[in-house]
PDB file of N, CA and C in Angstrom:
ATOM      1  N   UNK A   1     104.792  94.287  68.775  1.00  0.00           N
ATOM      2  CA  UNK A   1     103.749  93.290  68.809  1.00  0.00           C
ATOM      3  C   UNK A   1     104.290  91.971  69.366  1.00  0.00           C
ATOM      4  N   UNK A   2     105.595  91.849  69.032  1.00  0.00           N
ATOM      5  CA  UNK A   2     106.514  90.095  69.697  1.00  0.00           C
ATOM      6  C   UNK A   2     106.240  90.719  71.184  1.00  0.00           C
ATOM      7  N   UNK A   3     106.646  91.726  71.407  1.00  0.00           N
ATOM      8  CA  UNK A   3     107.320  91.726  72.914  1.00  0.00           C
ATOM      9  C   UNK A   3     105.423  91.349  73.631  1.00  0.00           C
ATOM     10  N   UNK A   4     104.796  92.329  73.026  1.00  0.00           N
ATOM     11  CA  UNK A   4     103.293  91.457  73.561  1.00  0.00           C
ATOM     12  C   UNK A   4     102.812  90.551  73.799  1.00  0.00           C
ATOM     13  N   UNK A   5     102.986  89.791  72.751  1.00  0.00           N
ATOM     14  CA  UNK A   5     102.783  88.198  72.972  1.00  0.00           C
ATOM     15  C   UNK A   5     103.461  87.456  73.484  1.00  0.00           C
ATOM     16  N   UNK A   6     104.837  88.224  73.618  1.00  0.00           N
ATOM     17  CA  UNK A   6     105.481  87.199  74.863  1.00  0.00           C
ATOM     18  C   UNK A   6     105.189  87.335  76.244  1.00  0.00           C
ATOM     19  N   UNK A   7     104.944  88.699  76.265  1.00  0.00           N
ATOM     20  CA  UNK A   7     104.396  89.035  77.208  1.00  0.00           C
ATOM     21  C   UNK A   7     103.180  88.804  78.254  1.00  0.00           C
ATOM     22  N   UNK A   8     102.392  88.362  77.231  1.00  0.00           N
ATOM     23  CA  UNK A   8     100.933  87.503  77.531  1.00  0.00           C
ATOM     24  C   UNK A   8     101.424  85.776  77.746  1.00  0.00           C
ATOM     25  N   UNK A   9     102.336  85.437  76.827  1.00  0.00           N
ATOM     26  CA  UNK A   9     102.405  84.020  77.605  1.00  0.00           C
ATOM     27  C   UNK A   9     103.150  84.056  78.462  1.00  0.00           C
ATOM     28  N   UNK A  10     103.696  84.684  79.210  1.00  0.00           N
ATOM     29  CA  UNK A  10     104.508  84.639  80.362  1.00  0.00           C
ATOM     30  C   UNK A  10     103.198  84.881  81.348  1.00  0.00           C
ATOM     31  N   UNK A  11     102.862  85.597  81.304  1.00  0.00           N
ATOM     32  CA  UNK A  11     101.378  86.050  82.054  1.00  0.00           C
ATOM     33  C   UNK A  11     100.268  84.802  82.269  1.00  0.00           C
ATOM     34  N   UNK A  12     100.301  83.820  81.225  1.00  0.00           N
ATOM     35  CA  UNK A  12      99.066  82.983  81.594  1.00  0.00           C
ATOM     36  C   UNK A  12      99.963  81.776  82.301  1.00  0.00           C
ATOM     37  N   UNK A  13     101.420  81.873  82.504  1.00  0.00           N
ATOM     38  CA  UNK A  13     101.696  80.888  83.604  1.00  0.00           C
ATOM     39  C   UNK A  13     101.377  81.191  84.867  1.00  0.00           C
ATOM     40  N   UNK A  14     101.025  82.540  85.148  1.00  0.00           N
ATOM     41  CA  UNK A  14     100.960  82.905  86.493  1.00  0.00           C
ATOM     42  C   UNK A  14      99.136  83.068  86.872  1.00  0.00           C
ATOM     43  N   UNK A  15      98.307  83.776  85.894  1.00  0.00           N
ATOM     44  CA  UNK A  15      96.911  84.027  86.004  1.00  0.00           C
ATOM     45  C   UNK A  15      95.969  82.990  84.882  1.00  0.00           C
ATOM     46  N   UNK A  16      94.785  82.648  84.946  1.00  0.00           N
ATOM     47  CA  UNK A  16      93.936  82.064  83.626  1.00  0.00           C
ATOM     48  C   UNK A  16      94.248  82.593  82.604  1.00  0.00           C
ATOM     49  N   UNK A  17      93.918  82.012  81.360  1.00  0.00           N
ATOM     50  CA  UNK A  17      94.025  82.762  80.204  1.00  0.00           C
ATOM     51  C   UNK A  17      93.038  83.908  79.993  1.00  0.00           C
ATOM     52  N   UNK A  18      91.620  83.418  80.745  1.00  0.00           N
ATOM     53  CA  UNK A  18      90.048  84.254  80.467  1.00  0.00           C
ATOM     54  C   UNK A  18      90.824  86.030  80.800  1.00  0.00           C
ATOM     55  N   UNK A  19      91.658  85.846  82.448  1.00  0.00           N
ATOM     56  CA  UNK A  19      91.861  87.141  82.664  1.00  0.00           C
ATOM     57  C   UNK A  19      93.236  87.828  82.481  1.00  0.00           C
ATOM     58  N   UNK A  20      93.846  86.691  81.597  1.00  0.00           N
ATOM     59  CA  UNK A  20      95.305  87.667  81.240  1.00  0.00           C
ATOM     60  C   UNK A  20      94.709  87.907  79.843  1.00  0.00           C
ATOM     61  N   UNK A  21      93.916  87.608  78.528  1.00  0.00           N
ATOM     62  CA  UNK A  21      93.333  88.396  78.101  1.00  0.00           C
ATOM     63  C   UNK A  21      92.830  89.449  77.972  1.00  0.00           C
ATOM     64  N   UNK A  22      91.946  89.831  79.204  1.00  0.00           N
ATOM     65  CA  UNK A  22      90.754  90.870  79.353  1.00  0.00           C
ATOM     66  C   UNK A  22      91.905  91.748  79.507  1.00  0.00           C
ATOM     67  N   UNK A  23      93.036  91.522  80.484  1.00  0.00           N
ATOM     68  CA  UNK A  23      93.994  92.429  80.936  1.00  0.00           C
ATOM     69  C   UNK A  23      94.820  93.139  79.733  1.00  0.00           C
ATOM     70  N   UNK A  24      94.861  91.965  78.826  1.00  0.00           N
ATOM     71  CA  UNK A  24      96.174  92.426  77.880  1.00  0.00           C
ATOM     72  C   UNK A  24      95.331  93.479  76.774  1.00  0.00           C
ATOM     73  N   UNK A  25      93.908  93.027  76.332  1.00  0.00           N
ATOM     74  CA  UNK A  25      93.364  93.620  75.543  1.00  0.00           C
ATOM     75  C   UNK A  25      92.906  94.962  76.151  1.00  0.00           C
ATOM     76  N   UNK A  26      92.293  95.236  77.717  1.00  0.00           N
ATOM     77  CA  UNK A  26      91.922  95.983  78.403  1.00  0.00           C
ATOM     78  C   UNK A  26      93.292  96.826  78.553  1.00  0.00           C
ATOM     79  N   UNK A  27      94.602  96.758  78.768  1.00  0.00           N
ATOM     80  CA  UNK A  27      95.507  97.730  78.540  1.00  0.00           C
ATOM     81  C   UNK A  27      95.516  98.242  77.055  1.00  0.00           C
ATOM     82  N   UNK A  28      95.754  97.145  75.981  1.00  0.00           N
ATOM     83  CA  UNK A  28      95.914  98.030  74.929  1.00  0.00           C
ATOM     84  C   UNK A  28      94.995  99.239  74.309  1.00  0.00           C
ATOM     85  N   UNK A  29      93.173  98.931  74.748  1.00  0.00           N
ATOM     86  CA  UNK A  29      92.440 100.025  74.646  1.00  0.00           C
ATOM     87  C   UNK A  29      92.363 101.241  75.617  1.00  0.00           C
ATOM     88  N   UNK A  30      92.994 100.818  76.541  1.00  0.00           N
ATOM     89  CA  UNK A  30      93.001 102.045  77.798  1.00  0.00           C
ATOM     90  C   UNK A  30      94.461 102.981  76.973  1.00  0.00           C
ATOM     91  N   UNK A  31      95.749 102.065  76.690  1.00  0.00           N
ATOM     92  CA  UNK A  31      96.810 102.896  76.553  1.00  0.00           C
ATOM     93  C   UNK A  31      96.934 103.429  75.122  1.00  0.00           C
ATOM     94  N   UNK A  32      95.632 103.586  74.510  1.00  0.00           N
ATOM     95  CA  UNK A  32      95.575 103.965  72.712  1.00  0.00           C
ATOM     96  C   UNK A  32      94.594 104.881  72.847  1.00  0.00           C
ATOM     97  N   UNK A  33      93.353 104.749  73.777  1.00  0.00           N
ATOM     98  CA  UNK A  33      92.660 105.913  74.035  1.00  0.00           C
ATOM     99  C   UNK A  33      93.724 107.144  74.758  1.00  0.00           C
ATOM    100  N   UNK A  34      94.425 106.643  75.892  1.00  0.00           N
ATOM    101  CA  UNK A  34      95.570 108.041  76.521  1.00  0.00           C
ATOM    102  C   UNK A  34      96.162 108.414  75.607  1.00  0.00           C
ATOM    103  N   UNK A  35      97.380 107.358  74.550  1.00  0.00           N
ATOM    104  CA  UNK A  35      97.683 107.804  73.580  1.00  0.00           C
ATOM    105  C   UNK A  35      97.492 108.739  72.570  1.00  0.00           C
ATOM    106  N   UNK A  36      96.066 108.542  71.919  1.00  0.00           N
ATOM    107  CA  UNK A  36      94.739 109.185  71.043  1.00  0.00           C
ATOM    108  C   UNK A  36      95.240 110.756  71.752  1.00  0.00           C
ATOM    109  N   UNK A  37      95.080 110.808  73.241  1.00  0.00           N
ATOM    110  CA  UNK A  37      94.769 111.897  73.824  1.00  0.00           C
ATOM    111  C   UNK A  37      96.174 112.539  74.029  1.00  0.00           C
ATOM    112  N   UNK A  38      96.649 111.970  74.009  1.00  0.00           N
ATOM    113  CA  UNK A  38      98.503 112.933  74.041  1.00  0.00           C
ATOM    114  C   UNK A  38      98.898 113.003  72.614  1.00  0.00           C
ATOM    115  N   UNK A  39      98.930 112.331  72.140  1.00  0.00           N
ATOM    116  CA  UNK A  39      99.558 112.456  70.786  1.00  0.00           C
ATOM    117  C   UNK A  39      98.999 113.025  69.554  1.00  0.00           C
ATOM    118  N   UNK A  40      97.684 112.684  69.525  1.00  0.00           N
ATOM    119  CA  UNK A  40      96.767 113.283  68.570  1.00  0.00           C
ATOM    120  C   UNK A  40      95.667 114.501  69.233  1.00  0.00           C
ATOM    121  N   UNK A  41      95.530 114.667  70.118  1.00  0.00           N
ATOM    122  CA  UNK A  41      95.057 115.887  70.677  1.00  0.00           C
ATOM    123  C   UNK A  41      93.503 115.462  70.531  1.00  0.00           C
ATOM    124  N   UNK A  42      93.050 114.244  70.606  1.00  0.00           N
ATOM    125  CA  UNK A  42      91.977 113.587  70.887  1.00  0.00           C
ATOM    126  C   UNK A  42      90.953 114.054  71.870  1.00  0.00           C
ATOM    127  N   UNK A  43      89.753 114.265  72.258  1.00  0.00           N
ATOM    128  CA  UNK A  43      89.128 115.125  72.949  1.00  0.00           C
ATOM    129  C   UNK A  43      89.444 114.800  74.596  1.00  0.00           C
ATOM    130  N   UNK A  44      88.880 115.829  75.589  1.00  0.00           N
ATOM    131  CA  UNK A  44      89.523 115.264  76.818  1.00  0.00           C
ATOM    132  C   UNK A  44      88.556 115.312  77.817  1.00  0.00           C
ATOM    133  N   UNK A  45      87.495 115.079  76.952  1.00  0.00           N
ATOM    134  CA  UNK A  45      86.279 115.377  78.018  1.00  0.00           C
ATOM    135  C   UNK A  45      85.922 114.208  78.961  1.00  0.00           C
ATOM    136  N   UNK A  46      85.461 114.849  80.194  1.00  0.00           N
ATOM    137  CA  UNK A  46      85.550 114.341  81.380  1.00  0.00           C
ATOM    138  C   UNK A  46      84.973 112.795  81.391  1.00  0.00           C
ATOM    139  N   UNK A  47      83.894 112.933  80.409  1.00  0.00           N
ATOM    140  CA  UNK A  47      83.468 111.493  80.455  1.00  0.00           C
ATOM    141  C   UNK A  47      84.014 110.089  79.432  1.00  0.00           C
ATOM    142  N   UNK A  48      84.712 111.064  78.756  1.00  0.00           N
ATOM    143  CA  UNK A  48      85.668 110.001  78.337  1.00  0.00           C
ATOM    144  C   UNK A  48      86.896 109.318  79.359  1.00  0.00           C
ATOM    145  N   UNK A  49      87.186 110.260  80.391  1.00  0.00           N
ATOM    146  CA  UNK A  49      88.789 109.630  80.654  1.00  0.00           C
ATOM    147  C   UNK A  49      87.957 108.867  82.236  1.00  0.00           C
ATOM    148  N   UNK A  50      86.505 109.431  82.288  1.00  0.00           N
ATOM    149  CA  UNK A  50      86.293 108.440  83.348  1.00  0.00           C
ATOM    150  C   UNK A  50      85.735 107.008  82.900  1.00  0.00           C
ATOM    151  N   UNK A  51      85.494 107.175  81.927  1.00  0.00           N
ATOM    152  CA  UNK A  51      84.830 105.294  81.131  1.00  0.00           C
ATOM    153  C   UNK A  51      86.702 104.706  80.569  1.00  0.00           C
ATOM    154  N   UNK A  52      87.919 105.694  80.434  1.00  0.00           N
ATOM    155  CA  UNK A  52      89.145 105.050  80.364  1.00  0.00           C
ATOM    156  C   UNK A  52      89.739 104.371  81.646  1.00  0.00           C
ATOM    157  N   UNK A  53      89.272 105.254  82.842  1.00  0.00           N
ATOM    158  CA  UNK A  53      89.599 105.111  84.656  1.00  0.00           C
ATOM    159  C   UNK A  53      88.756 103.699  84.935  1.00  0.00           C
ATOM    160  N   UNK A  54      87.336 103.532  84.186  1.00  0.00           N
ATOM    161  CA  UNK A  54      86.906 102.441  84.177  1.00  0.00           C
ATOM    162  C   UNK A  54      87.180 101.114  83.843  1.00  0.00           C
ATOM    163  N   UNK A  55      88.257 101.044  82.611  1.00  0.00           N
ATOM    164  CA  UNK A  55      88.596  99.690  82.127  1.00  0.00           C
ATOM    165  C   UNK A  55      89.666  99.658  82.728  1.00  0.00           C
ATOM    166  N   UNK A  56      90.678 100.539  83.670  1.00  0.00           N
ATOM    167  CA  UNK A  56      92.120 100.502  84.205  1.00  0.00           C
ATOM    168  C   UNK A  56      91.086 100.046  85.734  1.00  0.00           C
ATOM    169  N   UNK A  57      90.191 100.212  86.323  1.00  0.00           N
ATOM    170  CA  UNK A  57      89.543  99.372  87.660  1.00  0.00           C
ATOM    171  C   UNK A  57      89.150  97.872  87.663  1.00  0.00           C
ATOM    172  N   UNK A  58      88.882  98.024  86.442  1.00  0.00           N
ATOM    173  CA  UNK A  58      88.451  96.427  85.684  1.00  0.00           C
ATOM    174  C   UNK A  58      89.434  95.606  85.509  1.00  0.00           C
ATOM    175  N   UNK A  59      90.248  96.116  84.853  1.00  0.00           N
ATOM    176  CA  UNK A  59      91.717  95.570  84.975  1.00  0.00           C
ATOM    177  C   UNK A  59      92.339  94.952  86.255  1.00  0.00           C
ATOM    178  N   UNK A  60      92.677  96.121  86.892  1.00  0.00           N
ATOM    179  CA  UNK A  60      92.990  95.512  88.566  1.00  0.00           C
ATOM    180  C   UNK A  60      91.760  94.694  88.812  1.00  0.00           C
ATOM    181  N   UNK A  61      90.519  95.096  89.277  1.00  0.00           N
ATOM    182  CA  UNK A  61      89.540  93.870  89.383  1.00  0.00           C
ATOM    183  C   UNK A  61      89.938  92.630  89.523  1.00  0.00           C
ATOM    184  N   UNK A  62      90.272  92.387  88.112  1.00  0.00           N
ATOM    185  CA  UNK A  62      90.155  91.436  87.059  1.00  0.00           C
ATOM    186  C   UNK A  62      91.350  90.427  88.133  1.00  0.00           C
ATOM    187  N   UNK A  63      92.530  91.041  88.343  1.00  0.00           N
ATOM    188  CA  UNK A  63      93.284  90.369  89.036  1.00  0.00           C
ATOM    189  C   UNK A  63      93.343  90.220  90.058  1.00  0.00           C
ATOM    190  N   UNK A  64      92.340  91.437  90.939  1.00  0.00           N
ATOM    191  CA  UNK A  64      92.212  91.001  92.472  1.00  0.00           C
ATOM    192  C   UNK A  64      91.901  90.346  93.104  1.00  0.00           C
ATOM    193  N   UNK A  65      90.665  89.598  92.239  1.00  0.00           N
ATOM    194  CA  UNK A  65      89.350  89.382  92.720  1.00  0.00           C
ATOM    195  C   UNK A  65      89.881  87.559  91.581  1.00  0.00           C
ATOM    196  N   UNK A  66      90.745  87.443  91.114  1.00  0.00           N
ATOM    197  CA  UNK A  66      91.210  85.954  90.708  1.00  0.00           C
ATOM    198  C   UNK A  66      91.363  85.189  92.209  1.00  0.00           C
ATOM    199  N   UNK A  67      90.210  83.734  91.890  1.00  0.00           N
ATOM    200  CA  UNK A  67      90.663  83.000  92.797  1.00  0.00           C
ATOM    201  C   UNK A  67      91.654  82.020  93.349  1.00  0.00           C
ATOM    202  N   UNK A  68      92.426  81.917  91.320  1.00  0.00           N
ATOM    203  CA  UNK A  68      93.620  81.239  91.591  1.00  0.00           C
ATOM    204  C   UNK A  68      94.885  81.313  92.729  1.00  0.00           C
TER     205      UNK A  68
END
């Protein structure tokens, strides 16, 4: 959890805070749903891992499309 939060303030020297947020929170639910799905044998149906493919596009988005 430290290495996270350091991780995020190193991050808002370089991007806004609005989208090193979305990013930091938007990885941790993308990499706990894959998780869910490797580790706990969590379901793997198709429309789940495409609404997971969705917040990992959002993500990049999120930083592409920064006008800073």
């Amino acid at each position: 959890m430290i290495i996270s939060l350091v991780l995020l303030s190193y991050s808002v020297k370089n991007i806004p805070i609005g989208t090193a947020y979305a990013v930091w929170t938007g990885i941790g639910a993308a990499g706990t749903a894959i998780l869910g799905i490797y580790l706990f044998n969590e379901s793997k149906e198709p429309l789940r891992i495409f609404f997971i493919i969705l917040i990992v596009i959002g993500i990049v988005g999120l930083k592409f499309f920064d006008r800073s």
